[in-house]
C-alpha atoms as a PDB file:
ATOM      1  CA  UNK A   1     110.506  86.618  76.768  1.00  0.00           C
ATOM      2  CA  UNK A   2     108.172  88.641  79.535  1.00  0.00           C
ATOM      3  CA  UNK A   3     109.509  91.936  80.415  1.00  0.00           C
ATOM      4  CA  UNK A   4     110.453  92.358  84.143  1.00  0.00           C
ATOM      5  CA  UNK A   5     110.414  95.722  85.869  1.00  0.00           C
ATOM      6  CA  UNK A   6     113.153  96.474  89.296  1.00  0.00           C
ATOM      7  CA  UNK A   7     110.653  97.631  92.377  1.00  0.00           C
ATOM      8  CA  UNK A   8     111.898  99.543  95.342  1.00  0.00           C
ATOM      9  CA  UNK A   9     110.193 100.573  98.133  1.00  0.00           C
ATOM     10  CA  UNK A  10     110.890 103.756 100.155  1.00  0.00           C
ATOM     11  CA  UNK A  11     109.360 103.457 103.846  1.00  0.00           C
ATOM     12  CA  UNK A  12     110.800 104.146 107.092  1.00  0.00           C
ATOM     13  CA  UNK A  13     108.915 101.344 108.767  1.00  0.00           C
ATOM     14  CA  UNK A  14     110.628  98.240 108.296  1.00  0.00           C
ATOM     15  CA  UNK A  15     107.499  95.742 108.795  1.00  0.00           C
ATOM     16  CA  UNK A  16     106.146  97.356 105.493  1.00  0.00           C
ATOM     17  CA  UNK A  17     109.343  96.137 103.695  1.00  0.00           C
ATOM     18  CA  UNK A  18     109.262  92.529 105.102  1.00  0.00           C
ATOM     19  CA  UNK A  19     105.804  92.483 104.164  1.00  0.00           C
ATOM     20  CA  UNK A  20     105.319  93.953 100.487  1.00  0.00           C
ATOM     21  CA  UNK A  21     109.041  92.903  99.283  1.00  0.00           C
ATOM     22  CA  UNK A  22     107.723  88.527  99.096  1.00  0.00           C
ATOM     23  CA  UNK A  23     105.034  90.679  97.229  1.00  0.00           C
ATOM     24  CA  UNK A  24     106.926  91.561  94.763  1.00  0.00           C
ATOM     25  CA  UNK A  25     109.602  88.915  94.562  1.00  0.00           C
ATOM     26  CA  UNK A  26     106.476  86.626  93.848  1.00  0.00           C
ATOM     27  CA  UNK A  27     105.316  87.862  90.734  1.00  0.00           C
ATOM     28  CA  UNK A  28     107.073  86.844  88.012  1.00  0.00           C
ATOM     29  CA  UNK A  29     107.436  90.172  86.204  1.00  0.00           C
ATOM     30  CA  UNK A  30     109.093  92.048  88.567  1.00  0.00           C
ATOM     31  CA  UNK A  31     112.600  92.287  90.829  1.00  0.00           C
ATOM     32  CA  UNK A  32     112.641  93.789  94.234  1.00  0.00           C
ATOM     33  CA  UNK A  33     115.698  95.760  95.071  1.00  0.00           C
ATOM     34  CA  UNK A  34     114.888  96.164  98.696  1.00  0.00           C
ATOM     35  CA  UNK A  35     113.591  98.735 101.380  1.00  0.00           C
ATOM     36  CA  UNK A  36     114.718 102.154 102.066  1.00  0.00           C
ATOM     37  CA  UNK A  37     114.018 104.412 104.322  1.00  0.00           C
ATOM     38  CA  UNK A  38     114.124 107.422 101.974  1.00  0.00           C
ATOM     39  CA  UNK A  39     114.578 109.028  98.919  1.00  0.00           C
ATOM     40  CA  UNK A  40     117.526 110.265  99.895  1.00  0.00           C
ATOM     41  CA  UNK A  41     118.769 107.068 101.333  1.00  0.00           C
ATOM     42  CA  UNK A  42     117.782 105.732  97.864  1.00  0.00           C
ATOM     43  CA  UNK A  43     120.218 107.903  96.200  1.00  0.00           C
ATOM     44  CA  UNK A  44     122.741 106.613  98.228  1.00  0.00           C
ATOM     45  CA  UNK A  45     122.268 103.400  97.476  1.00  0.00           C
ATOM     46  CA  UNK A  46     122.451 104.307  93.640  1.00  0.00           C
ATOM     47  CA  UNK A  47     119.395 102.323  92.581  1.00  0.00           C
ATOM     48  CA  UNK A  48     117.471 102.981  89.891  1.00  0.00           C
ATOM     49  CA  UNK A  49     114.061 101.108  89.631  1.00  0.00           C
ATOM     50  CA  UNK A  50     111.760 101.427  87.238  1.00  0.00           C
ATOM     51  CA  UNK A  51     108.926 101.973  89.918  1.00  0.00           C
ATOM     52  CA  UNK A  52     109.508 102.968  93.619  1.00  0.00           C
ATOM     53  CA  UNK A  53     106.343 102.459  96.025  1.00  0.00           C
ATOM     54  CA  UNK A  54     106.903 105.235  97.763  1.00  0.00           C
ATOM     55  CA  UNK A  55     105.047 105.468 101.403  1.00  0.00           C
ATOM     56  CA  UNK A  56     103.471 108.676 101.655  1.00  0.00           C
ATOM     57  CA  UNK A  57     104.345 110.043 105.152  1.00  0.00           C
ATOM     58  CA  UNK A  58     108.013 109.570 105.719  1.00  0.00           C
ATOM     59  CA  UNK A  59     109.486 110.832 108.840  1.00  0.00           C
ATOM     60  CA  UNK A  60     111.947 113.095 107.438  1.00  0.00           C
ATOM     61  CA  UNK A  61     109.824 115.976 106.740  1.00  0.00           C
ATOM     62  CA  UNK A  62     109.930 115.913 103.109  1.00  0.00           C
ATOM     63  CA  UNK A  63     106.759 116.527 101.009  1.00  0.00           C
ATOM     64  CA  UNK A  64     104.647 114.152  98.701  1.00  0.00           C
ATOM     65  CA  UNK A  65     105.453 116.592  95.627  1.00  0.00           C
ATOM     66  CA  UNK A  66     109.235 117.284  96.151  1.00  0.00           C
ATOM     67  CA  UNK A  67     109.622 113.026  96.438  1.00  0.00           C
ATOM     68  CA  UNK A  68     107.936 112.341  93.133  1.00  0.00           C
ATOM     69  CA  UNK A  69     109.524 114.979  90.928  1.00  0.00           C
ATOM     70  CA  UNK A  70     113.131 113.998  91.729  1.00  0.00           C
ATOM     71  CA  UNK A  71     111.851 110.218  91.696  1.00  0.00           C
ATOM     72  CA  UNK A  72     110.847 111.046  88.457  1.00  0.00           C
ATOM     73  CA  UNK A  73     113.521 112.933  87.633  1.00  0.00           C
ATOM     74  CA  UNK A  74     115.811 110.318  87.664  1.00  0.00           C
ATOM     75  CA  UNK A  75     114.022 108.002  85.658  1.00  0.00           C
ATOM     76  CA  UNK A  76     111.481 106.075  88.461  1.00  0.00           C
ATOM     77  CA  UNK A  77     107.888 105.704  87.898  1.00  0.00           C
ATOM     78  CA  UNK A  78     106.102 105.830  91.483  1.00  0.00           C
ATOM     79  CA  UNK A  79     103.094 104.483  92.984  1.00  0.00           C
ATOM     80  CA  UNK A  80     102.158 105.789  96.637  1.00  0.00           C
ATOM     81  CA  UNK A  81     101.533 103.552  99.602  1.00  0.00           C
ATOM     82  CA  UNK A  82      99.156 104.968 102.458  1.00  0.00           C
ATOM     83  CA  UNK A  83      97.673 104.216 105.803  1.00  0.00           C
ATOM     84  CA  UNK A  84      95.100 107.166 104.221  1.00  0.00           C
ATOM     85  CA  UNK A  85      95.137 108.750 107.541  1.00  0.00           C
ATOM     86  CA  UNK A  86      95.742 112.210 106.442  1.00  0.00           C
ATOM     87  CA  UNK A  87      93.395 113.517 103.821  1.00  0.00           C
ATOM     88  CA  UNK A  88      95.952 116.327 102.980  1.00  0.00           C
ATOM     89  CA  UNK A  89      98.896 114.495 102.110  1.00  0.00           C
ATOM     90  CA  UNK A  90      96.780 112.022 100.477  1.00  0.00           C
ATOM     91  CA  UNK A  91      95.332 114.821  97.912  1.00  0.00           C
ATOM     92  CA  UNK A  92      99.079 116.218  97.588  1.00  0.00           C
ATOM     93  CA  UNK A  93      99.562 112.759  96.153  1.00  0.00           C
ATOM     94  CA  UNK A  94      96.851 112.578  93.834  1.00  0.00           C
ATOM     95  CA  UNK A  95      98.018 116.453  92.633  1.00  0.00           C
ATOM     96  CA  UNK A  96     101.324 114.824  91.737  1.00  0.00           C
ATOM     97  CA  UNK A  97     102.391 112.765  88.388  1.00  0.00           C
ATOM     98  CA  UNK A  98     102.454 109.636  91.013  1.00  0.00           C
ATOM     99  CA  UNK A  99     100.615 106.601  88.852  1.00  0.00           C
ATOM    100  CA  UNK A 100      98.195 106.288  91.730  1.00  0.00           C
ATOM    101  CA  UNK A 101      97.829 105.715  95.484  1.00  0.00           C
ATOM    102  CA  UNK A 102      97.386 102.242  97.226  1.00  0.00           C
ATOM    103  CA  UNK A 103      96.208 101.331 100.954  1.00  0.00           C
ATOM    104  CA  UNK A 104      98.740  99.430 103.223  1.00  0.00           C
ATOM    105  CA  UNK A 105      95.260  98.168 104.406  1.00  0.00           C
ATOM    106  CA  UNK A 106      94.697  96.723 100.880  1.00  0.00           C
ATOM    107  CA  UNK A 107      94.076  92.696 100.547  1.00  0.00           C
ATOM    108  CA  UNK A 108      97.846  91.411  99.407  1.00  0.00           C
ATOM    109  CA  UNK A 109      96.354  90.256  95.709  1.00  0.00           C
ATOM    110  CA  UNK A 110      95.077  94.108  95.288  1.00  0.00           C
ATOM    111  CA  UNK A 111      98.595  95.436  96.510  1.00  0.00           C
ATOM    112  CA  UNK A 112     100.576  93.114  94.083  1.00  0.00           C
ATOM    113  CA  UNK A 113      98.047  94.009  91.109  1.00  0.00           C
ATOM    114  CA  UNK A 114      98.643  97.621  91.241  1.00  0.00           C
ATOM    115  CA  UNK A 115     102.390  97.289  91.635  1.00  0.00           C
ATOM    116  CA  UNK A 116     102.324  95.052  88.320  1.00  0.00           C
ATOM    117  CA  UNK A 117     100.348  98.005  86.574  1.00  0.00           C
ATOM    118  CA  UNK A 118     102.285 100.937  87.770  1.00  0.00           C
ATOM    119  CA  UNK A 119     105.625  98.986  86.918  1.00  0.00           C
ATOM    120  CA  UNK A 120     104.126  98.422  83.400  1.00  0.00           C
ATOM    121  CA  UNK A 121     103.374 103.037  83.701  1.00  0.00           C
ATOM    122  CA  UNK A 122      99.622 102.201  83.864  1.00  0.00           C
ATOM    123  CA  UNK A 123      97.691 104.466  86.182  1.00  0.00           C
ATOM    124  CA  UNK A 124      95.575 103.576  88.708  1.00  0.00           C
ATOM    125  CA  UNK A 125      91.984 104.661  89.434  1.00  0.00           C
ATOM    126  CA  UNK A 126      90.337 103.736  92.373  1.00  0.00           C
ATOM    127  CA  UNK A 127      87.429 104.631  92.985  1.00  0.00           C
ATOM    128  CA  UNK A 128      87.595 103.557  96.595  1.00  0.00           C
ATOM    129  CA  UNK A 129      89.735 107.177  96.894  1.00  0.00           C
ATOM    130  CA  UNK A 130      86.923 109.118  95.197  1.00  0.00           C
ATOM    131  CA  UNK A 131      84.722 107.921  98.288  1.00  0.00           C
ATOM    132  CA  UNK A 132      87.094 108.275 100.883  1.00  0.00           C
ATOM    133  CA  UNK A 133      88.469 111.743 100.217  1.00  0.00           C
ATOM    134  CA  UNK A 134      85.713 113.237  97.948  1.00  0.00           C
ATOM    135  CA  UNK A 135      82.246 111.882  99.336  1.00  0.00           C
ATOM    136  CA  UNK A 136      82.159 110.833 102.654  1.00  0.00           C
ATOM    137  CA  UNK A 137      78.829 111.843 103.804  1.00  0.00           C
ATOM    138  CA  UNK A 138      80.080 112.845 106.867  1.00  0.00           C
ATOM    139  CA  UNK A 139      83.352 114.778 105.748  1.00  0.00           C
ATOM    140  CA  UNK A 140      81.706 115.966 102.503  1.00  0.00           C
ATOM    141  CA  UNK A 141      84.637 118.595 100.835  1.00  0.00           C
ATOM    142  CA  UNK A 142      83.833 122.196 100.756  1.00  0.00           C
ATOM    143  CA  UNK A 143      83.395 123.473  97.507  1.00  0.00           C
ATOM    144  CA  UNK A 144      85.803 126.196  97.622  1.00  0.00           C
ATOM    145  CA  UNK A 145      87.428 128.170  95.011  1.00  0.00           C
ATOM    146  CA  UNK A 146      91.075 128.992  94.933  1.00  0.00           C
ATOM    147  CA  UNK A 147      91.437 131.857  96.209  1.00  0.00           C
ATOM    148  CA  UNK A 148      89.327 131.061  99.203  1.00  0.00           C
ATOM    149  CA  UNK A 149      91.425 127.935  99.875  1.00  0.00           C
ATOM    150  CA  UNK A 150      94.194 130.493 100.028  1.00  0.00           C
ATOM    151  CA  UNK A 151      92.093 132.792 102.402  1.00  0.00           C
ATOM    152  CA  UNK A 152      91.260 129.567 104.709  1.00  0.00           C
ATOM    153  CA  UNK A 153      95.126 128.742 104.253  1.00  0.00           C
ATOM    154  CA  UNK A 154      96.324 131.988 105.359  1.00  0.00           C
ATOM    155  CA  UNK A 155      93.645 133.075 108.213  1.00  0.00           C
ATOM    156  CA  UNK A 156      93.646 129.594 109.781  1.00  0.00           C
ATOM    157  CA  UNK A 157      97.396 129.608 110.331  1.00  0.00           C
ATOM    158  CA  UNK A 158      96.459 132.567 113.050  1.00  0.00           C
ATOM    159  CA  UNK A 159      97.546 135.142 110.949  1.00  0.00           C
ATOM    160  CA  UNK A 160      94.467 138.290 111.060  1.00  0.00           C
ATOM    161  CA  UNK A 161      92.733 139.847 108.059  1.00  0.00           C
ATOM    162  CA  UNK A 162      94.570 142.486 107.479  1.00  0.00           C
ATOM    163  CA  UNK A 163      97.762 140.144 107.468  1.00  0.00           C
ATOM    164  CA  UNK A 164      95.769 137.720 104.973  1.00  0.00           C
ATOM    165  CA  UNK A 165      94.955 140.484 102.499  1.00  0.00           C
ATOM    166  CA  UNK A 166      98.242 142.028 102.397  1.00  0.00           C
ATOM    167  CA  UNK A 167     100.108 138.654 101.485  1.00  0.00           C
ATOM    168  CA  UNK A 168      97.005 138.265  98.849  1.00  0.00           C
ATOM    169  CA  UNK A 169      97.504 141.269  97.387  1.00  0.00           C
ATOM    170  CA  UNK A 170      93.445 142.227  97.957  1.00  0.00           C
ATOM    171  CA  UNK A 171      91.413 144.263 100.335  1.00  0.00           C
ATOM    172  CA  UNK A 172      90.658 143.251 103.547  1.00  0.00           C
ATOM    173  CA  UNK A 173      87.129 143.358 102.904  1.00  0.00           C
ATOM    174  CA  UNK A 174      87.399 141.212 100.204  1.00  0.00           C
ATOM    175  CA  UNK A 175      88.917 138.488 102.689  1.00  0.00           C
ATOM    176  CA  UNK A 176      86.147 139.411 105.330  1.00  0.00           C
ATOM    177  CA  UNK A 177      84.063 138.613 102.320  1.00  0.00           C
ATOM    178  CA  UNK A 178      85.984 135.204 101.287  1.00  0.00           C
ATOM    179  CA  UNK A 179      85.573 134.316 105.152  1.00  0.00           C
ATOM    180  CA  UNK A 180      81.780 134.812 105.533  1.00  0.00           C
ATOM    181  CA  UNK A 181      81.081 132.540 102.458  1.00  0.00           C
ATOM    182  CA  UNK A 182      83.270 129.679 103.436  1.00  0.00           C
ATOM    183  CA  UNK A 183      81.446 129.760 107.382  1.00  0.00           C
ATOM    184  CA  UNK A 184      77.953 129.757 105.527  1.00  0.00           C
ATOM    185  CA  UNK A 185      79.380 127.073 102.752  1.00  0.00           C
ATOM    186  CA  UNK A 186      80.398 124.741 105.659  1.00  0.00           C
ATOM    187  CA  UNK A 187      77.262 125.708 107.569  1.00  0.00           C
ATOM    188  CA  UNK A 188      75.380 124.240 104.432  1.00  0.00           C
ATOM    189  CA  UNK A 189      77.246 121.182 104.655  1.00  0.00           C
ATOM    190  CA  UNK A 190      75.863 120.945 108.435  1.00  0.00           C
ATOM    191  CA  UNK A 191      79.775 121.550 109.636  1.00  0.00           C
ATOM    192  CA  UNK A 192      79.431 124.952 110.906  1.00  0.00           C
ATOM    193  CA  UNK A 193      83.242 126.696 111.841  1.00  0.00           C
ATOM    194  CA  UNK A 194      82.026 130.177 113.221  1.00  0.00           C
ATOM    195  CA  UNK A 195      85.457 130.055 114.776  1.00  0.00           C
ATOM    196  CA  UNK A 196      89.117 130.692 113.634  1.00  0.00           C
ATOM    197  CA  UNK A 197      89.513 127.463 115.446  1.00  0.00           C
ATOM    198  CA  UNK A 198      87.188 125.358 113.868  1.00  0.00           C
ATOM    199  CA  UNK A 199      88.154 127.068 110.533  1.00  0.00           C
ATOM    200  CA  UNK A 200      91.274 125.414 110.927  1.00  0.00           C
ATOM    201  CA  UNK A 201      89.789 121.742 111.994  1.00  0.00           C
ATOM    202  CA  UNK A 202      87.495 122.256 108.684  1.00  0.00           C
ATOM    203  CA  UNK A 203      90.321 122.581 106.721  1.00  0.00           C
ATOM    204  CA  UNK A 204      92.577 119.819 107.883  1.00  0.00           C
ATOM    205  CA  UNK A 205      89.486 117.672 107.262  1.00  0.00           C
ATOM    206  CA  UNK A 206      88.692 118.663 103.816  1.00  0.00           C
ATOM    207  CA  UNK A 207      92.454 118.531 103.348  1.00  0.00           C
ATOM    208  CA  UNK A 208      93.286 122.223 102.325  1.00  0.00           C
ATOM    209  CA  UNK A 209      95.796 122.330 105.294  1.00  0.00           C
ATOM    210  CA  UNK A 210      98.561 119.855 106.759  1.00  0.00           C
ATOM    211  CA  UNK A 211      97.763 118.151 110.231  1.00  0.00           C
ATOM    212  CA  UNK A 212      99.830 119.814 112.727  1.00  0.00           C
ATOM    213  CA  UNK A 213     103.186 118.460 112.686  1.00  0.00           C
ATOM    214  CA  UNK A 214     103.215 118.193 109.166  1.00  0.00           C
ATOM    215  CA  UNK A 215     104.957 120.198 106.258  1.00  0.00           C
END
């Protein structure tokens, strides 16, 4: 007898639903339970799949990290569906025990196949991610270290230096020092940000801070 795994998906935009759920119903190893439109709504509902495809920017504010854990919590494996439009959220996904992440744009055969693997708990590697978040030769990552993400964080929310090095715990020369380095590291890369402005467009690209609007 073949195993069969229960698949919901959790997306607030219905068309997604109407057009991964035949997906799923078609493959012979697995059971769709239907759309929601969140976790939470998911809890409502009392269902209890053994994977949940769960889109990556819902609506309702809540965060990449927060949905897996209590997904996971309750017994779900999850594999995260993505327009890929924000490189932030996409890396919060990748930092989470989510099996992988999958393109809405994908063909409908490469869709199905990771399902099928994430409901058996296999993760996914694409390497199609590692180019599009990692080497795009145009939005090539700055190689930052920690703390300096957390000095880019901090100073690019509008906050000053002084403000920055007090919530770090450091002097404010060392975050005048952090500061200098990441300009000349993103000069390097040919993507100079000698303003607090551009510091903060730098970092939404590279993904070390939410687009606006976003948690």
């Amino acid at each position: 007898m073949r195993a069969t795994f229960s698949v919901a998906i959790v997306d607030d935009h219905a068309l997604v639903g109407l057009a991964i759920g035949p997906l799923i119903e078609s493959s012979r190893d697995l059971v769709f339970l239907g759309t929601v439109p969140s976790v939470a709504a998911l809890r409502q509902a009392d269902l209890h799949p053994d994977l949940v495809v769960l889109d990556l920017m819902l609506r309702d504010g809540t965060t990449p990290a927060e949905n897996v854990q209590w997904l996971q919590e309750r017994g779900s494996q999850v594999l995260v569906l993505t327009s890929g439009e924000d490189r932030f959220l996409v890396r919060a996904a990748l930092r989470t025990a989510a099996l992988g992440v999958v393109r809405k744009s994908a063909p409908p055969a490469a869709i199905l196949s990771a399902i099928e693997r994430a409901a058996r708990g296999e993760p996914l590697v694409d390497a199609e991610w590692a180019v599009t978040v990692d080497a795009d030769p145009e939005l090539e990552s700055a190689p930052l270290t920690d703390r300096e993400r957390d000095v880019l964080a901090l100073y690019a929310s509008g906050i000053g230096a002084k403000q920055v090095a007090a919530q770090l715990g450091i002097s404010e020369n060392t975050v005048n020092d952090h500061l200098k380095r990441i300009k000349v590291v993103y000069q390097r890369l040919g993507r100079a940000a000698p303003t607090k402005v551009e510091l903060y467009r730098r970092g939404v690209e590279d993904g070390y801070l939410p687009m606006p609007g976003r948690p």
